[in-house]
N, C-alpha and C. Protein backbone atom coordinates (compact mmCIF):
# COMPACT_ATOMS: atom_id res chain seq x y z
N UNK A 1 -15.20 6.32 56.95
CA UNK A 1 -15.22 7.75 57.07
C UNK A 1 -16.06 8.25 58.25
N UNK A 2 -17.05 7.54 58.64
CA UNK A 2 -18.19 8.32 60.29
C UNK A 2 -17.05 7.97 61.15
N UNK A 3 -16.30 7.08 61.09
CA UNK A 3 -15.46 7.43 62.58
C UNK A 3 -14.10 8.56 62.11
N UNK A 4 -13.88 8.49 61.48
CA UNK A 4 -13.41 10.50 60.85
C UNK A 4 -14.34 11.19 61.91
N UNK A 5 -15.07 11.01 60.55
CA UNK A 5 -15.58 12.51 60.94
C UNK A 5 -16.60 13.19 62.41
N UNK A 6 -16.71 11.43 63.03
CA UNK A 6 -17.14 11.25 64.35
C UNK A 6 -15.70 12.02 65.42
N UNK A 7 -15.09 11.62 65.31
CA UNK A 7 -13.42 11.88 65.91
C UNK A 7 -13.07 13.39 65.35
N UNK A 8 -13.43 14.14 64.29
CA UNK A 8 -12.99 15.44 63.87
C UNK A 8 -14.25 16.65 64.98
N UNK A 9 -15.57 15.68 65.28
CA UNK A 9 -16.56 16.38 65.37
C UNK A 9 -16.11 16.50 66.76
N UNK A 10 -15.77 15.68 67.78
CA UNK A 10 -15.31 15.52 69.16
C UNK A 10 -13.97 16.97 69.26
N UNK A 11 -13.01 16.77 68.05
CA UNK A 11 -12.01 17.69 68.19
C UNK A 11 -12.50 18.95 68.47
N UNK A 12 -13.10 19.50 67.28
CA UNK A 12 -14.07 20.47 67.19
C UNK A 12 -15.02 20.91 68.58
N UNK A 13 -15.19 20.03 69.16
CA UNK A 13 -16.11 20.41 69.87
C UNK A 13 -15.36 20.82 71.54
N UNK A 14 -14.21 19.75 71.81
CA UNK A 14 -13.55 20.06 72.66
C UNK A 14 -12.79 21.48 72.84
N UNK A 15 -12.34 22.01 71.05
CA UNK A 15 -11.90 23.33 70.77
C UNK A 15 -12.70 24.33 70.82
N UNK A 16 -13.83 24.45 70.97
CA UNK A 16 -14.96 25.38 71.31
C UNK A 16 -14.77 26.33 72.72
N UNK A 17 -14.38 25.45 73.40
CA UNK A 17 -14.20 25.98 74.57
C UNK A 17 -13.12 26.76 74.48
N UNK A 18 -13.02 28.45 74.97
CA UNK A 18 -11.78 29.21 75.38
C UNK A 18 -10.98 28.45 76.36
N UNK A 19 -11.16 27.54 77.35
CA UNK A 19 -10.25 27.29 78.33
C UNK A 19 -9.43 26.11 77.71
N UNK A 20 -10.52 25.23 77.35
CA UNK A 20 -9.99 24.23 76.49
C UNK A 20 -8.68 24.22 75.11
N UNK A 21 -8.96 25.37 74.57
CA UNK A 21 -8.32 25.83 73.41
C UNK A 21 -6.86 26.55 74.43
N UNK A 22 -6.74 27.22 75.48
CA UNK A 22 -5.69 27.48 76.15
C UNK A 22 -4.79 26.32 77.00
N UNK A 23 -5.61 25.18 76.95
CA UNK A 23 -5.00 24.38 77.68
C UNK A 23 -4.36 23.62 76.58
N UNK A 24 -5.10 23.36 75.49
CA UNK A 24 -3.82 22.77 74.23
C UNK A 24 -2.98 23.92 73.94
N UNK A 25 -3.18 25.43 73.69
CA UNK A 25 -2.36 26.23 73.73
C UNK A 25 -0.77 25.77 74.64
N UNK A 26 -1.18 25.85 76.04
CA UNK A 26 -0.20 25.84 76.82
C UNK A 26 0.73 23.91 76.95
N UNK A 27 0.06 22.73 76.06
CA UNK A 27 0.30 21.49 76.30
C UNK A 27 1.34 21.50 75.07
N UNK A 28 0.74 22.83 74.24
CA UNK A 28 1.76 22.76 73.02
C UNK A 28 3.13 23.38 73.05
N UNK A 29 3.44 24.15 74.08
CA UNK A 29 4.97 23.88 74.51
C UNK A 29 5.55 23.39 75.34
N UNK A 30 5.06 22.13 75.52
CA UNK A 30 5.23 21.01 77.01
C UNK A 30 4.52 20.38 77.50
N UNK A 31 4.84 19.21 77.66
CA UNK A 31 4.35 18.22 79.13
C UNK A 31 3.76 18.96 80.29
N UNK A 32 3.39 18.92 80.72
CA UNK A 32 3.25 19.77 82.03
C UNK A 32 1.91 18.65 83.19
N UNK A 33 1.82 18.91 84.56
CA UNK A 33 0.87 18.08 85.38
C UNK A 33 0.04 18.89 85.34
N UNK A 34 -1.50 17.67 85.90
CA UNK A 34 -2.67 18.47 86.15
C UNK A 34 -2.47 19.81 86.97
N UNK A 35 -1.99 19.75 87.86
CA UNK A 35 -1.69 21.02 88.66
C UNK A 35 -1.12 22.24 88.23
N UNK A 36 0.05 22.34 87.47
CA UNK A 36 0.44 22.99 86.64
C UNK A 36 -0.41 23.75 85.49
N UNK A 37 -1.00 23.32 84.99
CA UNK A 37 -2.38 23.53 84.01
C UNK A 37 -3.54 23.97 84.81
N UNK A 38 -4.16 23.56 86.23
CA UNK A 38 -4.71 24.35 86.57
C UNK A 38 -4.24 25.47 87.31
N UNK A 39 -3.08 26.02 87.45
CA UNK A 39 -2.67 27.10 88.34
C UNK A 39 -2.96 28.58 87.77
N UNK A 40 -3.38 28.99 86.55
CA UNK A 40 -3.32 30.05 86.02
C UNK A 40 -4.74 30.44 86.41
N UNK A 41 -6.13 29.02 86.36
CA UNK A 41 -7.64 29.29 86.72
C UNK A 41 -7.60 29.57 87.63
N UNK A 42 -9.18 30.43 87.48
CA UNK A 42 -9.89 30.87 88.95
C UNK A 42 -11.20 29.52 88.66
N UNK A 43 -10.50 28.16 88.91
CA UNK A 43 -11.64 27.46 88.88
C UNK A 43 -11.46 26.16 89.99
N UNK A 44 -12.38 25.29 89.96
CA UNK A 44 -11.57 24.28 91.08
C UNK A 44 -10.52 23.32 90.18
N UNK A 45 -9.73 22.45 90.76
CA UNK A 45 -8.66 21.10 90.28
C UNK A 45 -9.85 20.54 89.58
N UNK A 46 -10.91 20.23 90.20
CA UNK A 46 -12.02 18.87 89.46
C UNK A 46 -12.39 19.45 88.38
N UNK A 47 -12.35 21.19 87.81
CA UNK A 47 -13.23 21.71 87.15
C UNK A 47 -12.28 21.42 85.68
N UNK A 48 -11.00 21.54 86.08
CA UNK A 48 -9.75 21.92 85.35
C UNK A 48 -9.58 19.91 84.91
N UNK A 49 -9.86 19.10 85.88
CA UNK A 49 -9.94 17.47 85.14
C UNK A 49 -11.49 17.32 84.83
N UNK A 50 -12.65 17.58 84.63
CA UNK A 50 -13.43 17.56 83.43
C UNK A 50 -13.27 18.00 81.80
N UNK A 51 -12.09 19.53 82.01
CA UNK A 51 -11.57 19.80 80.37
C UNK A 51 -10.81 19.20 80.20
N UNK A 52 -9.57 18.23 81.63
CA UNK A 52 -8.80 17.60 80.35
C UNK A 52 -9.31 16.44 80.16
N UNK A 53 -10.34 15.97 80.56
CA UNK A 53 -11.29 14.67 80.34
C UNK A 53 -11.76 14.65 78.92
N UNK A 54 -12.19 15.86 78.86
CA UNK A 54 -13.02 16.27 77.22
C UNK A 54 -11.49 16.41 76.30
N UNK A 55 -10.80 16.66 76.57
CA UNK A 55 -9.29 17.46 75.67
C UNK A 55 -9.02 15.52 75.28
N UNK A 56 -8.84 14.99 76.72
CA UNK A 56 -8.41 13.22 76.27
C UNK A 56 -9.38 12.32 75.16
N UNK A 57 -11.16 12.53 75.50
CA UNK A 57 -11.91 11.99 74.90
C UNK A 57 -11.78 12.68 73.37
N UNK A 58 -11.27 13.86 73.13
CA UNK A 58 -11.64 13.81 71.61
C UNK A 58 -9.91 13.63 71.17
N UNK A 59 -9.01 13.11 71.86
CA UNK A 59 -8.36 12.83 71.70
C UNK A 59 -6.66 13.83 71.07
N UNK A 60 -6.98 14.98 71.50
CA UNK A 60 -6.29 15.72 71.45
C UNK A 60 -5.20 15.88 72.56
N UNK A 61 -5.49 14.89 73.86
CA UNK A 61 -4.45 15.06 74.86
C UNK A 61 -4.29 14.11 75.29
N UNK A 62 -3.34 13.34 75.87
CA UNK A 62 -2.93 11.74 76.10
C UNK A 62 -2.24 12.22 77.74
N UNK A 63 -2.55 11.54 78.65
CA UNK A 63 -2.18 11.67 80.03
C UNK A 63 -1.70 10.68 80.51
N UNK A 64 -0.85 10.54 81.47
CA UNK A 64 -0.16 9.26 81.89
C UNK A 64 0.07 9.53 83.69
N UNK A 65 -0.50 8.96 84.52
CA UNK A 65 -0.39 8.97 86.01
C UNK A 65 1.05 8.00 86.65
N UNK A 66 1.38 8.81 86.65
CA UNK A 66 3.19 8.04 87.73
C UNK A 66 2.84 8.00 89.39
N UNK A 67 2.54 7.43 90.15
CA UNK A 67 2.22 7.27 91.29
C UNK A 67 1.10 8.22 91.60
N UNK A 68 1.15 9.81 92.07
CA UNK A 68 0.46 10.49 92.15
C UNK A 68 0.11 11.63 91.33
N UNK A 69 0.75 11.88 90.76
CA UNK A 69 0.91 13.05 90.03
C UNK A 69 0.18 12.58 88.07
N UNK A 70 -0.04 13.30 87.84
CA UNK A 70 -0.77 13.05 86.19
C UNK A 70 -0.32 14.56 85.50
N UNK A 71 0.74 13.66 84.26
CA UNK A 71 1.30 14.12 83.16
C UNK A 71 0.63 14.46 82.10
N UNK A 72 0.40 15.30 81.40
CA UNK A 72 -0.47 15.78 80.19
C UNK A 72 0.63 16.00 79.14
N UNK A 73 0.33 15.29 78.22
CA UNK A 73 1.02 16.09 76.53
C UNK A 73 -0.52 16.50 75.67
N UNK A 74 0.40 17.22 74.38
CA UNK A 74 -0.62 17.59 73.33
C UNK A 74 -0.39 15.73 71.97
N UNK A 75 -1.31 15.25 71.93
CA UNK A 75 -1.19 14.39 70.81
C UNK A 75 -1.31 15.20 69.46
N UNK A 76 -0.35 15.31 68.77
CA UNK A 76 -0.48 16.12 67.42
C UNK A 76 -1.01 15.36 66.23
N UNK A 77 -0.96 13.91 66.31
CA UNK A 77 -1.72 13.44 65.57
C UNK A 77 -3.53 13.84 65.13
N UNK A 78 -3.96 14.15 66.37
CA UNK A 78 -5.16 14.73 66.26
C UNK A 78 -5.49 15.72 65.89
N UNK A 79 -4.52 16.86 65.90
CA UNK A 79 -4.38 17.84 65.79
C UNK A 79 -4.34 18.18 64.24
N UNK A 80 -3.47 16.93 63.72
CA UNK A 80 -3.23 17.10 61.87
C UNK A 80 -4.12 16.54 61.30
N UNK A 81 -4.93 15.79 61.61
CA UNK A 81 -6.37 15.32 61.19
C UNK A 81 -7.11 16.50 60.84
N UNK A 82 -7.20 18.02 62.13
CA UNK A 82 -7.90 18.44 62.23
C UNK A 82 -7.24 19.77 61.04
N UNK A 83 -5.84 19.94 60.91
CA UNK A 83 -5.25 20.68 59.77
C UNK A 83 -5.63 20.43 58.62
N UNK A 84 -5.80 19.11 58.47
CA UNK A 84 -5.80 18.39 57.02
C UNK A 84 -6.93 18.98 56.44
N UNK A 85 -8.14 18.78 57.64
CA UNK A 85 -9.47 19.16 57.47
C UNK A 85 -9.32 20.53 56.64
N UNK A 86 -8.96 21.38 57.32
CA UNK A 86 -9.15 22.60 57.28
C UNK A 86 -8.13 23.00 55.79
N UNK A 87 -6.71 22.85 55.61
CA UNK A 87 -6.46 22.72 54.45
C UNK A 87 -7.30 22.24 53.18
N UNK A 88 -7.92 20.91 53.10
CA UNK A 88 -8.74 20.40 52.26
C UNK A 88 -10.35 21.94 52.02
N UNK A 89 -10.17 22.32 53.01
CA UNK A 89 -11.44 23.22 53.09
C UNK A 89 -10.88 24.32 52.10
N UNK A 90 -9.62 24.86 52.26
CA UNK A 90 -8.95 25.66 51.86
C UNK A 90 -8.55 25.59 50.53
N UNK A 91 -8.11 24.60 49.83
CA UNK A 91 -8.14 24.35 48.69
C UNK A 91 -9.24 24.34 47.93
N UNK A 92 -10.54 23.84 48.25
CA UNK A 92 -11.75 24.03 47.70
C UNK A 92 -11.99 25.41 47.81
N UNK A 93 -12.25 26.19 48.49
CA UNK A 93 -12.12 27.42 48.24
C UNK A 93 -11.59 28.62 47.49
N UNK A 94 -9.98 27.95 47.38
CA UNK A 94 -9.13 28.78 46.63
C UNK A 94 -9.08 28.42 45.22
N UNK A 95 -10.12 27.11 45.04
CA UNK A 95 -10.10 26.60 43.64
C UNK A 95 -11.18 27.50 42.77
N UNK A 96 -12.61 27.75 43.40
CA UNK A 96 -13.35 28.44 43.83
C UNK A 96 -13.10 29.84 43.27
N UNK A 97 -12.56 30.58 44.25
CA UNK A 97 -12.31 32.01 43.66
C UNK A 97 -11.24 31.88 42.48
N UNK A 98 -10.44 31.00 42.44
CA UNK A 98 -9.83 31.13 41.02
C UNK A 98 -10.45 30.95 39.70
N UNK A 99 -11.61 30.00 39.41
CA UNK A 99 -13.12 29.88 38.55
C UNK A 99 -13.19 31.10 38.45
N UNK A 100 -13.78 31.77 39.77
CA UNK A 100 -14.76 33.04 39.86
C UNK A 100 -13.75 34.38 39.00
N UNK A 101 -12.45 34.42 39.59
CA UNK A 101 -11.48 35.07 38.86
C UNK A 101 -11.45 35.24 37.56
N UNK A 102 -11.18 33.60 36.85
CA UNK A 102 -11.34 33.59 35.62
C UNK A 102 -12.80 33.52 34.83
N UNK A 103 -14.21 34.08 35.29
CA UNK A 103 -15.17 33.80 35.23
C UNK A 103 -15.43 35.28 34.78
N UNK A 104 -14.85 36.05 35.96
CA UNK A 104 -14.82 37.59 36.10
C UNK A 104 -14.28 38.53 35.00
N UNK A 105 -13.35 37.89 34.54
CA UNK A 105 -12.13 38.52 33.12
C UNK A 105 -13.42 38.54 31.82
N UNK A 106 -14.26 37.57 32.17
CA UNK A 106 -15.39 38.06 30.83
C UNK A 106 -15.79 39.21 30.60
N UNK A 107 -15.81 39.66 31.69
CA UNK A 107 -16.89 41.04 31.95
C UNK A 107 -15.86 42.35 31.90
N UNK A 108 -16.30 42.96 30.88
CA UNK A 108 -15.57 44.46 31.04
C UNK A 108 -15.92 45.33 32.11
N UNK A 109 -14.98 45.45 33.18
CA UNK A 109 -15.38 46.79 34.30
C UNK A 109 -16.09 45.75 35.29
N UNK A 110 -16.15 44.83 35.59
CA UNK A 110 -16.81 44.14 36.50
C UNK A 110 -18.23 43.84 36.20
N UNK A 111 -18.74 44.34 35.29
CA UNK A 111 -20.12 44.45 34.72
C UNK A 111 -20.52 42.70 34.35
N UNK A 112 -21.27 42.12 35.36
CA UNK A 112 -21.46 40.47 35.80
C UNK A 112 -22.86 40.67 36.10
N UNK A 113 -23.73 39.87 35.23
CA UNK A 113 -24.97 39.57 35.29
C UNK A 113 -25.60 38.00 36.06
């Protein structure tokens, strides 16, 4: 389970970033090259391959170089790791207020000590 949750913590952390989070945004309807992905920034090419450096290391983006040019996809496997997470969070929660729900029906008028 530490390399979980070592590998969920990397996801997480790569998704922190607004640019980062737009660049899986935009990998998630396509392939697309480094160049392509940086054309929308006001930043440099090197600035735009340090996020997808971080996007590859937590493993949310898989790249492949054909002579000169470098291909980016979104790996969704990483991505459902990071759903699962968040579902599992979600169910504990909703288990949670359903207790509290039926916890609540004791009390006439909301009246909870």
């Amino acid at each position: 389970m530490p390399h979980a949750t070592a590998n969920l913590d990397l996801t997480f952390q790569a998704l922190a970033d607004p640019t980062r989070r737009d660049i899986v945004e935009r990998l998630s309807r396509g392939q697309a090259t480094v160049s392509e992905i940086a054309e929308p920034y006001a930043m440099s090419l090197p600035a735009v391959v340090q996020h997808l450096a971080l996007l590859e290391a937590s493993g949310l983006v898989r790249s492949e170089k054909v002579g000169r040019v470098r291909t980016c996809r979104i790996d969704t496997a990483t991505l459902s790791l990071a759903e699962m997470w968040f579902n599992r969070r979600r169910a504990e929660w909703d288990q949670r207020l359903d207790r509290l729900g039926e916890h609540l029906k004791h009390f006439p008028d909301g009246e909870s000590n």
